[in-house]
N, C-alpha and C. Protein backbone atom coordinates (compact mmCIF):
# COMPACT_ATOMS: atom_id res chain seq x y z
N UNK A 1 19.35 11.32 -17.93
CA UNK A 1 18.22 10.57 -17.42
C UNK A 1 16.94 11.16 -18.00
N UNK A 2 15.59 10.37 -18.25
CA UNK A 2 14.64 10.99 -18.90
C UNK A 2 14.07 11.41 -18.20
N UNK A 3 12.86 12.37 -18.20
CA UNK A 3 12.61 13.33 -17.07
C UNK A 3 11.31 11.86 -16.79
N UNK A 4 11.06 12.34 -15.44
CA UNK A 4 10.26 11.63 -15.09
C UNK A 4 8.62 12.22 -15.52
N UNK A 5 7.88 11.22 -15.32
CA UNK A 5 6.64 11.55 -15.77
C UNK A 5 5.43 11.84 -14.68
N UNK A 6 5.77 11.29 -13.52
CA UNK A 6 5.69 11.47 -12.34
C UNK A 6 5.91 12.87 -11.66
N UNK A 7 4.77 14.02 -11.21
CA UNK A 7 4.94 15.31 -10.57
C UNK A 7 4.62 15.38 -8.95
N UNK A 8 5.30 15.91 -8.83
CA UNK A 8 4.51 16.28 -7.08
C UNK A 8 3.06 16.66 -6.96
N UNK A 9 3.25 17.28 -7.81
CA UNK A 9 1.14 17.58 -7.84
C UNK A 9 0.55 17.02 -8.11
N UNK A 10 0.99 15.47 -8.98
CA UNK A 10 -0.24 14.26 -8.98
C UNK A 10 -0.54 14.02 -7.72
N UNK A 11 -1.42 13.08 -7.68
CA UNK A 11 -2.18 12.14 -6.67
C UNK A 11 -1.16 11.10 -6.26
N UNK A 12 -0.45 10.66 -4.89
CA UNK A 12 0.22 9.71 -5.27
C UNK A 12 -0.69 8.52 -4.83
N UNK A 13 -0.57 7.12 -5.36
CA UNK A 13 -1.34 5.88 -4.51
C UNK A 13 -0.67 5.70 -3.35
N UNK A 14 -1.52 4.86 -3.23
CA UNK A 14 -1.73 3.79 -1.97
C UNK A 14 -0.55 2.81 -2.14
N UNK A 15 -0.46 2.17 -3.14
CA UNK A 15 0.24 1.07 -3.60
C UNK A 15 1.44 1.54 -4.00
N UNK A 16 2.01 2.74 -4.98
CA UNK A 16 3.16 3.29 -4.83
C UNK A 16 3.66 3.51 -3.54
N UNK A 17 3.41 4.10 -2.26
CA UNK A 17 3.99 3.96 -1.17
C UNK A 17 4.34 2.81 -0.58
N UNK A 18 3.36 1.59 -0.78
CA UNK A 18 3.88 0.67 -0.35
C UNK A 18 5.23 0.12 -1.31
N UNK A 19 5.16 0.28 -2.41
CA UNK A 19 6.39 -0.53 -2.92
C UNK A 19 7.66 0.20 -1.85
N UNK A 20 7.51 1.51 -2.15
CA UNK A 20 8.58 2.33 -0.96
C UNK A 20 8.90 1.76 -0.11
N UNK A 21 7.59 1.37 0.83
CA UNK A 21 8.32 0.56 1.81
C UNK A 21 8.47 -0.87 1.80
N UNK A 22 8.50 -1.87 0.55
CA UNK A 22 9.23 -2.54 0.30
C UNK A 22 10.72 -2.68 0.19
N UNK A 23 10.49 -1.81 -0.77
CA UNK A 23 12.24 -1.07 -0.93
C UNK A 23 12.47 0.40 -1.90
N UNK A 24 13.37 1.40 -1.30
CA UNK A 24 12.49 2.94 -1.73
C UNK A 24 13.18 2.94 -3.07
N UNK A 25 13.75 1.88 -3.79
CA UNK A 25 14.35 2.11 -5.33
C UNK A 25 13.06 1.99 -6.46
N UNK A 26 12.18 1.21 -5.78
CA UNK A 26 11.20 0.62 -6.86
C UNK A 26 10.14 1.53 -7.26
N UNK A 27 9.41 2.83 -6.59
CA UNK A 27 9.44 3.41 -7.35
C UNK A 27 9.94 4.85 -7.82
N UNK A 28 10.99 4.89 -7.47
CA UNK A 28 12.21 5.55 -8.51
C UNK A 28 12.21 4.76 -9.31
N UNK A 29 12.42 3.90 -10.10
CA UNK A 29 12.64 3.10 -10.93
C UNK A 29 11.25 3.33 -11.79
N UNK A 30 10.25 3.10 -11.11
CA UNK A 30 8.68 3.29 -12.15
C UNK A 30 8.94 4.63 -12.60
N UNK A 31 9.24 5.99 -11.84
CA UNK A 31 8.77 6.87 -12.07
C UNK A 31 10.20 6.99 -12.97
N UNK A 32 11.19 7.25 -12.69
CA UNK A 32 11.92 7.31 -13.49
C UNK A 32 12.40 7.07 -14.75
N UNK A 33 12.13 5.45 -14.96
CA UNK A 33 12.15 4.57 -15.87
C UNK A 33 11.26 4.38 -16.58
N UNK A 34 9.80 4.63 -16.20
CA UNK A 34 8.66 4.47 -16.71
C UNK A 34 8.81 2.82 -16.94
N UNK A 35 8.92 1.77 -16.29
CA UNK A 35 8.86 0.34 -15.79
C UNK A 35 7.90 -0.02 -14.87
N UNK A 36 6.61 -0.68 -15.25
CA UNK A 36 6.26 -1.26 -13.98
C UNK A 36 5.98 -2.42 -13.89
N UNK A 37 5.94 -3.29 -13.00
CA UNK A 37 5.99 -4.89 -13.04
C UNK A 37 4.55 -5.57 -13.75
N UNK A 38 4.64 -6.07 -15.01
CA UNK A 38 3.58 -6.62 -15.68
C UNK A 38 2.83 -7.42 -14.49
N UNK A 39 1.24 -7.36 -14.64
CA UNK A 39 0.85 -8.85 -13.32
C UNK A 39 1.48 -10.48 -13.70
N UNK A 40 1.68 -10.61 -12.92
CA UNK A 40 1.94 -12.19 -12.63
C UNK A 40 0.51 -13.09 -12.77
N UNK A 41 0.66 -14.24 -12.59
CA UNK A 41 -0.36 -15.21 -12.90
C UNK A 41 -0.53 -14.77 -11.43
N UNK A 42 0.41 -15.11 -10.50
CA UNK A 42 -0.48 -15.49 -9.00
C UNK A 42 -0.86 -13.95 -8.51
N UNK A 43 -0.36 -12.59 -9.18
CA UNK A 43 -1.34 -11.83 -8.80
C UNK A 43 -2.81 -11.62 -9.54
N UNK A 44 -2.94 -12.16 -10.60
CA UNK A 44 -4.08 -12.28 -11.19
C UNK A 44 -5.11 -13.60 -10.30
N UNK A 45 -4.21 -14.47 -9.68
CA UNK A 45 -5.31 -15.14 -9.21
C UNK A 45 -5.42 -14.57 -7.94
N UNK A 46 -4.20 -14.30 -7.01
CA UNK A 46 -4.64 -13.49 -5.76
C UNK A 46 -6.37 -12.24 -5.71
N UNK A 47 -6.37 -12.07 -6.96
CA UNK A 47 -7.69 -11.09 -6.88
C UNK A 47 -8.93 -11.41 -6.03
N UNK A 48 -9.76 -10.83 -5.26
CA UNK A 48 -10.41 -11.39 -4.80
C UNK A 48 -11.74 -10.14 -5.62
N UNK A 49 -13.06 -10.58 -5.67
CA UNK A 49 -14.42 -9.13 -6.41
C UNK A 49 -14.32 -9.24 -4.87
N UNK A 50 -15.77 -8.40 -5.35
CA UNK A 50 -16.41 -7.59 -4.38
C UNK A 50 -17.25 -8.36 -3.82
N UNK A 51 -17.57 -9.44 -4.65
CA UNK A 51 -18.67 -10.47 -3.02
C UNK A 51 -17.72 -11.51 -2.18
N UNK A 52 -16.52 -11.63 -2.94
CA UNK A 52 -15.51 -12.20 -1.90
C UNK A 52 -15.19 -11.59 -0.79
N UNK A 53 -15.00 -10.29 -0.75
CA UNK A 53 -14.54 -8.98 0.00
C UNK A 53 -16.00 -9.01 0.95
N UNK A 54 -17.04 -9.04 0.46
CA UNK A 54 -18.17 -9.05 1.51
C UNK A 54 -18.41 -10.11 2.06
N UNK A 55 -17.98 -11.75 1.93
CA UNK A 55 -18.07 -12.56 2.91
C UNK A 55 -16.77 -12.26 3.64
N UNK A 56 -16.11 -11.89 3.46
CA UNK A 56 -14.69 -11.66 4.88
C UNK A 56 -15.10 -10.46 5.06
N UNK A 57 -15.77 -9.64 5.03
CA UNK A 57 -16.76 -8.75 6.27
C UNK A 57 -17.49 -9.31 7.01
N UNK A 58 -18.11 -10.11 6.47
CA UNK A 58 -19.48 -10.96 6.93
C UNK A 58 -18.30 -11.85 7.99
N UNK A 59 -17.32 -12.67 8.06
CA UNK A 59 -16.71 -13.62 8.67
C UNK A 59 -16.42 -12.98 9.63
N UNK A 60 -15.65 -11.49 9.28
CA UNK A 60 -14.88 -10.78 10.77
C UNK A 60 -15.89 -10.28 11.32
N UNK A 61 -17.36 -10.25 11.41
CA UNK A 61 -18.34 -9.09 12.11
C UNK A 61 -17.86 -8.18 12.05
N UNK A 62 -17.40 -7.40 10.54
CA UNK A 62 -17.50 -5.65 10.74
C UNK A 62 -19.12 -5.25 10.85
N UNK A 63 -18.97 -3.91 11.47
CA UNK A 63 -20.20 -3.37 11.67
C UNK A 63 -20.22 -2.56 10.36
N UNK A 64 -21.72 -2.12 9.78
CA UNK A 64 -21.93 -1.69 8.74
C UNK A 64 -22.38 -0.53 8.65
N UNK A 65 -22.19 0.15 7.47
CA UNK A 65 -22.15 0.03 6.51
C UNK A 65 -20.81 -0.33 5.92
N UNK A 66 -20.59 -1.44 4.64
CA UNK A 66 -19.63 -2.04 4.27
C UNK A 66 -19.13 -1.15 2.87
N UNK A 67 -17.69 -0.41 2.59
CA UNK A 67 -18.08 -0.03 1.49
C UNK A 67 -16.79 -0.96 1.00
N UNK A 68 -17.24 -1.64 -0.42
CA UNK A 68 -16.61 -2.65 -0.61
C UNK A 68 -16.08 -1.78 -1.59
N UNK A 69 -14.11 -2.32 -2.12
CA UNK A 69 -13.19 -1.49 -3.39
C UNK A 69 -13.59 -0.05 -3.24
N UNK A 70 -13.62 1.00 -2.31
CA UNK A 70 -13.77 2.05 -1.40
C UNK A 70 -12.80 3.07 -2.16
N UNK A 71 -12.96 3.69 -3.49
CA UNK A 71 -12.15 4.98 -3.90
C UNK A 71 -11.76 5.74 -2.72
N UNK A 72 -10.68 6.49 -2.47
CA UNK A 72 -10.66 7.26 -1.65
C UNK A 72 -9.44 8.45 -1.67
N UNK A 73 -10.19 9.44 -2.33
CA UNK A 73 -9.21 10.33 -2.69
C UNK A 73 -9.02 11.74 -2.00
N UNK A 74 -7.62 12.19 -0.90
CA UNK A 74 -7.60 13.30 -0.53
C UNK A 74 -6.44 14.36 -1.32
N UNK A 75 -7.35 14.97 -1.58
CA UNK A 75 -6.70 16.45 -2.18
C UNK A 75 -5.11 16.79 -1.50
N UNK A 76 -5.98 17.29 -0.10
CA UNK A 76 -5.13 17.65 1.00
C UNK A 76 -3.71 16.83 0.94
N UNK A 77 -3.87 15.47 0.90
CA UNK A 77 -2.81 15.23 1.23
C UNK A 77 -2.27 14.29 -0.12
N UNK A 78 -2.51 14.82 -1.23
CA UNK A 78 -2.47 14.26 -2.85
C UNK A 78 -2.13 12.72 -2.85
N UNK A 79 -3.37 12.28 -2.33
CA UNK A 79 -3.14 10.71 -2.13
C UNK A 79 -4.40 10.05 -2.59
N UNK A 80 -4.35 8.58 -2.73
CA UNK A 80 -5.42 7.93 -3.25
C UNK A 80 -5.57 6.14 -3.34
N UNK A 81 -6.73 5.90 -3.11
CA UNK A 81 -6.29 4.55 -2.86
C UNK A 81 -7.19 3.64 -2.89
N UNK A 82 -7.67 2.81 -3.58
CA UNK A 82 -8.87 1.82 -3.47
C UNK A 82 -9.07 0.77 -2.45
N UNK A 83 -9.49 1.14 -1.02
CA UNK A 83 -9.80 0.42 -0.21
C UNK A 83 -10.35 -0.95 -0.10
N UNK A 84 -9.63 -2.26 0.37
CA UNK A 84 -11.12 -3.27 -0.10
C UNK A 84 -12.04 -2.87 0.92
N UNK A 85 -12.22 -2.90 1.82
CA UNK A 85 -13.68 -2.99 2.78
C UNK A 85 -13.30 -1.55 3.91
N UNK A 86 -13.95 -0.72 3.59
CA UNK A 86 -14.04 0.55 4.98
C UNK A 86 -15.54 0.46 5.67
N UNK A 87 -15.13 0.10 6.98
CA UNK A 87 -16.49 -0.61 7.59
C UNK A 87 -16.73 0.51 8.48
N UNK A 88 -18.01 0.21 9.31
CA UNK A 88 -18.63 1.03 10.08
C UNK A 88 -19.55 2.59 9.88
N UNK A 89 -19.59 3.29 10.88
CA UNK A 89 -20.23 4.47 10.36
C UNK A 89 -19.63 5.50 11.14
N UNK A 90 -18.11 5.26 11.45
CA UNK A 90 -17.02 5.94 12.61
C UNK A 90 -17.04 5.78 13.60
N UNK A 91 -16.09 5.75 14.61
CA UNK A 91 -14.35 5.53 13.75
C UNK A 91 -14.95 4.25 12.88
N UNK A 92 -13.88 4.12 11.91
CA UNK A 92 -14.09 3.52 10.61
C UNK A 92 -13.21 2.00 11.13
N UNK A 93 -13.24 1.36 10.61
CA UNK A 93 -12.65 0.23 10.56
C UNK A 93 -11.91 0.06 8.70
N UNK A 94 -10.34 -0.39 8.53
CA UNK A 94 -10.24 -0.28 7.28
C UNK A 94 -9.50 -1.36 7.23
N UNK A 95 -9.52 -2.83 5.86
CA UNK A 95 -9.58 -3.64 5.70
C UNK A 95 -8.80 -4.12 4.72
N UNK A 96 -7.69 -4.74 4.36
CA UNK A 96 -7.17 -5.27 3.31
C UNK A 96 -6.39 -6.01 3.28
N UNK A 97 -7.33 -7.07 2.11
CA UNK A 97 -7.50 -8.54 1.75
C UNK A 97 -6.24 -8.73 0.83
N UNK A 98 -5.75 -9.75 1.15
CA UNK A 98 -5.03 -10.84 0.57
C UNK A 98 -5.05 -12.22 0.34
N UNK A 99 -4.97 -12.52 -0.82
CA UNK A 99 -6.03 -13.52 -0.75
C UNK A 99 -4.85 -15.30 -0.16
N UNK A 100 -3.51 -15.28 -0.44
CA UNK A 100 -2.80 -15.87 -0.11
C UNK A 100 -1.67 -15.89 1.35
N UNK A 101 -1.56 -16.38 1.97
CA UNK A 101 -0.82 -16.59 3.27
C UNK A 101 0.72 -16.39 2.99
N UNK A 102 1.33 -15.94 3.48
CA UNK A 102 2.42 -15.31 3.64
C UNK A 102 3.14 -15.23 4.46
N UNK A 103 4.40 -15.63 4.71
CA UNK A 103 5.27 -15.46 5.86
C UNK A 103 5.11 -14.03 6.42
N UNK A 104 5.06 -13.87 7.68
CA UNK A 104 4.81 -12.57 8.56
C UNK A 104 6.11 -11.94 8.49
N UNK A 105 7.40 -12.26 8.15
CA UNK A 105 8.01 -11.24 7.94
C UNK A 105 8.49 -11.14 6.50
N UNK A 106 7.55 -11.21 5.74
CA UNK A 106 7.27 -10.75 4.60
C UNK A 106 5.99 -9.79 4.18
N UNK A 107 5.62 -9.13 4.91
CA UNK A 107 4.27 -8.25 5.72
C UNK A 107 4.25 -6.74 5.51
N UNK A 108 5.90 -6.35 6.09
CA UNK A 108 6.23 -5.22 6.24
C UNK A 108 5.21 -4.25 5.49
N UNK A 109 5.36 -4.38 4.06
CA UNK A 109 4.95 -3.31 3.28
C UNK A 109 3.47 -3.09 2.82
N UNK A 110 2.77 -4.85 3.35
CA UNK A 110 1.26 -4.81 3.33
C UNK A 110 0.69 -3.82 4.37
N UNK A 111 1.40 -4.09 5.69
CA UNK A 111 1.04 -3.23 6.76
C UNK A 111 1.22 -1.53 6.25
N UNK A 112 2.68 -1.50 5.99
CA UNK A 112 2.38 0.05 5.65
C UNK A 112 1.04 0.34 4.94
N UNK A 113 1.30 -0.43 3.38
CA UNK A 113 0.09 0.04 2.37
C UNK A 113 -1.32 0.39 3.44
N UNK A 114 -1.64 -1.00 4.61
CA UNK A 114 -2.61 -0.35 5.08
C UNK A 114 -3.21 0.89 6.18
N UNK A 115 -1.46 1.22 6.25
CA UNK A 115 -1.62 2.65 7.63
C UNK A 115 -2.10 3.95 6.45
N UNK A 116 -1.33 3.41 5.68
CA UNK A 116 -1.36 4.67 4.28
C UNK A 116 -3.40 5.15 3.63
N UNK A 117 -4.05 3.65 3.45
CA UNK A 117 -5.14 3.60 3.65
C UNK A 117 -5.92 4.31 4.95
N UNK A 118 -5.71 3.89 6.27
CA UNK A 118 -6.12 4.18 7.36
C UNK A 118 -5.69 5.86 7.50
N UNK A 119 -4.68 6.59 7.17
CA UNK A 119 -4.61 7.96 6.66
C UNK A 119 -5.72 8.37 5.73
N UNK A 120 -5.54 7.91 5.01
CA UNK A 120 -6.77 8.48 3.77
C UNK A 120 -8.20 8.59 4.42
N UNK A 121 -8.43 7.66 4.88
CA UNK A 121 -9.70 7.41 4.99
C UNK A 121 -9.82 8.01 6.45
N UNK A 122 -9.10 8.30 7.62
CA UNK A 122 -8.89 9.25 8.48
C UNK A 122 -9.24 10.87 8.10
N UNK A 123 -8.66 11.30 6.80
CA UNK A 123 -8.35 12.41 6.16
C UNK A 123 -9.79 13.01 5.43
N UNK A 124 -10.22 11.84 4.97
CA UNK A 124 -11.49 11.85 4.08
C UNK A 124 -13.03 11.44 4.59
N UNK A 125 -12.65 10.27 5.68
CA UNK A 125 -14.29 10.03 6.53
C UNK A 125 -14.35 10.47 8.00
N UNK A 126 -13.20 10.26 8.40
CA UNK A 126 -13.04 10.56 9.87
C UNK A 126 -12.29 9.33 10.52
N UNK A 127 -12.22 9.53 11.70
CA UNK A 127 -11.49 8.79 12.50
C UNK A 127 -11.12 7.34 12.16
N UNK A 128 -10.06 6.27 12.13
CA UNK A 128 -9.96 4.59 12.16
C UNK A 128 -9.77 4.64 13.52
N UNK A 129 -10.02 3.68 13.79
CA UNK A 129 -9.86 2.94 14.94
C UNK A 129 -9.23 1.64 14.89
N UNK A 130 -9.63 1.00 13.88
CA UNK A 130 -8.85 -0.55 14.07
C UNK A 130 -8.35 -0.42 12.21
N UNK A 131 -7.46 -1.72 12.03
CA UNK A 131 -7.27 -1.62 10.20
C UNK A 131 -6.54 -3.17 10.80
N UNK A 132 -7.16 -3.71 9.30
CA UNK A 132 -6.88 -5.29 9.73
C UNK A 132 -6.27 -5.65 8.12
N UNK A 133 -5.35 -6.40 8.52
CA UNK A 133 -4.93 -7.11 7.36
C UNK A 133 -5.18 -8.49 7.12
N UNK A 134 -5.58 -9.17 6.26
CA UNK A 134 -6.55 -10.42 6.29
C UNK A 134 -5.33 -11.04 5.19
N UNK A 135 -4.66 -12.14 5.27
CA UNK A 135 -3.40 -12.87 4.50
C UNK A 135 -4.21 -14.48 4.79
N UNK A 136 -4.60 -14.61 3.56
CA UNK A 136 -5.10 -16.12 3.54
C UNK A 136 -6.01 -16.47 4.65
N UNK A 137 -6.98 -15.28 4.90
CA UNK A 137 -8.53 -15.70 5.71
C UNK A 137 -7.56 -15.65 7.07
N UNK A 138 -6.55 -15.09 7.53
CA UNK A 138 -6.09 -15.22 8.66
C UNK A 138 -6.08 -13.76 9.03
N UNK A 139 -6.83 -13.10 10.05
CA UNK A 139 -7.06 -11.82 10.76
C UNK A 139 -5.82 -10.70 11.16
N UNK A 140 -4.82 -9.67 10.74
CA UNK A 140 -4.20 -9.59 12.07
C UNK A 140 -4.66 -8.36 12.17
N UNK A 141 -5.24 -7.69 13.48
CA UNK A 141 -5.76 -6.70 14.03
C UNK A 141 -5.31 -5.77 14.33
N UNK A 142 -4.95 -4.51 13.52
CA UNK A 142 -3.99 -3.67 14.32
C UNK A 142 -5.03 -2.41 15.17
N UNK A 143 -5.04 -1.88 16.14
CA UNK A 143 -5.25 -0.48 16.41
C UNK A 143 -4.49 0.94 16.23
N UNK A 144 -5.33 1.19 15.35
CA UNK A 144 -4.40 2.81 14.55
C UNK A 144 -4.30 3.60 15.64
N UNK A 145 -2.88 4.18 16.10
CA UNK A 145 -2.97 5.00 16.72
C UNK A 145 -2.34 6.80 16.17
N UNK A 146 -2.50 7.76 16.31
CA UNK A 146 -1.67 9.01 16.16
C UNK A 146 -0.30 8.66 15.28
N UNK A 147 0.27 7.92 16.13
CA UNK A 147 1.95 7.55 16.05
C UNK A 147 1.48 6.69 14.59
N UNK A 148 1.35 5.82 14.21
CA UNK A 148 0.78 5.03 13.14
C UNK A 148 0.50 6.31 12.06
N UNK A 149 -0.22 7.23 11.79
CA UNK A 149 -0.61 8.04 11.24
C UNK A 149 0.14 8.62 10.91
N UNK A 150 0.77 9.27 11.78
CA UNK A 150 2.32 10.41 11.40
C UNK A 150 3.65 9.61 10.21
N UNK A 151 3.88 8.00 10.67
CA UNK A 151 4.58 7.20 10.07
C UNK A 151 3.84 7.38 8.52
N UNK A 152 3.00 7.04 8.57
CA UNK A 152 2.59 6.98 7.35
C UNK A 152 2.65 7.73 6.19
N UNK A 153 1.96 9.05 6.71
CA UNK A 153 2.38 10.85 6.40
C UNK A 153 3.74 10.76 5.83
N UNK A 154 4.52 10.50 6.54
CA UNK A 154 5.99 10.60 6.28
C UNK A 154 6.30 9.66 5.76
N UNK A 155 6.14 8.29 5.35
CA UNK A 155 6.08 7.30 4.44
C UNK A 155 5.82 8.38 2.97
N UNK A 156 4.51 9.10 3.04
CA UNK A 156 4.21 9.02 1.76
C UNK A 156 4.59 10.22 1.46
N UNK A 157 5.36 11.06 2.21
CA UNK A 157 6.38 11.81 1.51
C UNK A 157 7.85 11.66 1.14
N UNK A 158 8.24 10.52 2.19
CA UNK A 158 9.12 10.27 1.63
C UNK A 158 9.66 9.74 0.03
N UNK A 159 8.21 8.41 0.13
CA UNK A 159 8.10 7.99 -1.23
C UNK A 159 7.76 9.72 -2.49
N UNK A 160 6.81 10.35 -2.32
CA UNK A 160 7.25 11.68 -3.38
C UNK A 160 8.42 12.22 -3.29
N UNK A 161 9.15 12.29 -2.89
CA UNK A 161 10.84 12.66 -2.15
C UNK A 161 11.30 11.64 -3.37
N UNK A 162 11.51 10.69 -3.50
CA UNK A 162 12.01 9.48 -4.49
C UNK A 162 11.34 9.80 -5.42
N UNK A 163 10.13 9.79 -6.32
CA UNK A 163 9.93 9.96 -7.28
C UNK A 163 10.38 11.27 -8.43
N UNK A 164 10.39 12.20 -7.30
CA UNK A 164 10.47 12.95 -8.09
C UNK A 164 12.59 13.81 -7.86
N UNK A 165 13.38 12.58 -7.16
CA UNK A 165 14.94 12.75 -7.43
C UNK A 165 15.42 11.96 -8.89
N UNK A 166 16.40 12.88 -8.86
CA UNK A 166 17.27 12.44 -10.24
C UNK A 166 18.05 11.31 -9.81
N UNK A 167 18.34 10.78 -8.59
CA UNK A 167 19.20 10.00 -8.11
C UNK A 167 18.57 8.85 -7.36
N UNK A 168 18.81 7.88 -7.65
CA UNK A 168 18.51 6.46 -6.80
C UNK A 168 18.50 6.37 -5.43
N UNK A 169 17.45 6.24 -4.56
CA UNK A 169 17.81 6.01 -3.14
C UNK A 169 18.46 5.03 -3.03
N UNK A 170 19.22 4.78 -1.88
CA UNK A 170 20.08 3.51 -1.28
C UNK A 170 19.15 2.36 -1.21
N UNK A 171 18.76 1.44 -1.76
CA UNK A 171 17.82 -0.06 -1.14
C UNK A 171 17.97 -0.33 0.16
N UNK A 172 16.91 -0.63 0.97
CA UNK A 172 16.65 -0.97 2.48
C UNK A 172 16.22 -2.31 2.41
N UNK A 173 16.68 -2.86 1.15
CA UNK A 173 16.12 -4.09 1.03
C UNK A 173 16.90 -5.18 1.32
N UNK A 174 16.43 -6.46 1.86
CA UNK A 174 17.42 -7.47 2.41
C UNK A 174 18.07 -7.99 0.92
N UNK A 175 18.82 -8.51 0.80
CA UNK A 175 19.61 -9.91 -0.26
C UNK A 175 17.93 -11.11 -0.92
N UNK A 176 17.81 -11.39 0.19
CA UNK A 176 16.30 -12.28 -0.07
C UNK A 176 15.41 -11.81 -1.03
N UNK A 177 14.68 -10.65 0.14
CA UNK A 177 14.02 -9.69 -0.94
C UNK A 177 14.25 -9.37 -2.70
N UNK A 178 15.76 -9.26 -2.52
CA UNK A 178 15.96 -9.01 -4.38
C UNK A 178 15.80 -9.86 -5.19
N UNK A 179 15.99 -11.59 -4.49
CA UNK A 179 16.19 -12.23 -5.24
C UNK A 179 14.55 -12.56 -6.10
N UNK A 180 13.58 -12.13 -5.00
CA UNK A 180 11.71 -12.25 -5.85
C UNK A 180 11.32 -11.37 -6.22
N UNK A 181 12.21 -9.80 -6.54
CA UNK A 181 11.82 -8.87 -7.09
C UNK A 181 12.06 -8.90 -8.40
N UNK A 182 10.95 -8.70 -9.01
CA UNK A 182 10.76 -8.00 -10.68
C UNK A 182 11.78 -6.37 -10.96
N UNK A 183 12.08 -5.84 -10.33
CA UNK A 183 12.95 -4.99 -10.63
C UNK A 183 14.27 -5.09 -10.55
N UNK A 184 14.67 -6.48 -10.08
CA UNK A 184 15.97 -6.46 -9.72
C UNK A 184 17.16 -6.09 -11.18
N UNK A 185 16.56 -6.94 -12.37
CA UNK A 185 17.39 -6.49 -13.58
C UNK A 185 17.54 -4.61 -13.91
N UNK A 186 16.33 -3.85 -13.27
CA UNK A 186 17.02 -2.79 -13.36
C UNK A 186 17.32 -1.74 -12.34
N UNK A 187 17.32 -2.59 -11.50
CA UNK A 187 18.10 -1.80 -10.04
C UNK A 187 19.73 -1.51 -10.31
N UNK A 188 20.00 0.08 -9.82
CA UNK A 188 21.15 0.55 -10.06
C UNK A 188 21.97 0.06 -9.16
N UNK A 189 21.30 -0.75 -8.48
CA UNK A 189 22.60 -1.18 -6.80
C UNK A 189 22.70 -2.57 -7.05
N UNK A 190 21.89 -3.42 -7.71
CA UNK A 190 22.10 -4.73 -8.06
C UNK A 190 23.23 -5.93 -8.11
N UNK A 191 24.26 -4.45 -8.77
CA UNK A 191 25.76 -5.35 -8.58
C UNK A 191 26.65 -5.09 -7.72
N UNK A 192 26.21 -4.10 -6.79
CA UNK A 192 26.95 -3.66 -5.28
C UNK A 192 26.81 -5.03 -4.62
């Protein structure tokens, strides 16, 4: 196998953990394989700038200051992640847009991506209090609690746990799921 290119002492993202908790093969597979899913048309149009991102502040009444596409990088916990909207002036409010509607139990891994955010920005500004996921201008409100935080933590070690094994985790992924994944041609469990 080729060594991976991927170290424990990088930075990991935001968005690598979430594929994890999509399903924890995918990125073993990036890091391993050095594969990552070219964009699609509909994620190129899903994009939303930064004055799109500030009228769905403006819609939900976050309180301000608004920091719109929000770098946010902790050392401490070698993570990183471009926030769309981290509102308030603490506890923080943390925000991320999608620009298309989506079946809710197809969610799972948006939600993680945004506890993983709500860590960071916990880690780096101080306290969240709320983190909302916005799927086609539709609100859902979560309140971050402790328990939320710890999941996450451990989300995003687990995902470095996978990147950096010689061996494939087991997929937690349904039958469905594989069939709209871009990695499925080189998933090692594919023909199980």
């Amino acid at each position: 196998m080729p060594e991976a290119s991927w170290s424990s002492r990088e930075l990991l993202s935001a968005s690598m953990a979430k594929q994890y908790a999509y399903c924890p093969v995918i990125p073993w597979i990036m890091a391993a394989m050095g594969f990552s899913e070219p964009p699609t048309p509909s994620m190129e149009s899903g994009r939303l700038n930064a004055f799109q991102k500030e009228e769905i502040a403006a819609e939900l009444r976050l309180p301000k200051p608004w920091r719109i596409e929000y770098e946010v990088v902790s050392s401490r916990l070698g993570l990183r992640g471009r926030v769309d909207i981290v509102a308030g002036g603490g506890p923080y409010i943390v925000v991320e847009v999608k620009r298309y509607a989506r079946r809710v139990k197809r969610l799972g891994h948006f939600k993680a991506q945004l506890m993983v955010y709500a860590l960071l920005v916990s880690d780096v500004l101080g306290p969240v209090r709320e983190a909302i996921l916005v799927v086609g201008r539709k609100p859902l409100v979560y309140t971050v609690t402790g328990g939320d935080l710890r999941r996450a933590a451990r989300m995003v070690e687990e995902t470095r746990r996978v990147l950096v094994s010689e061996e494939p985790p087991r997929t937690t992924a349904r039958p469905e799921m594989c069939e709209y994944c871009w990695y499925r041609r080189l998933c090692p469990w594919r023909s199980l």
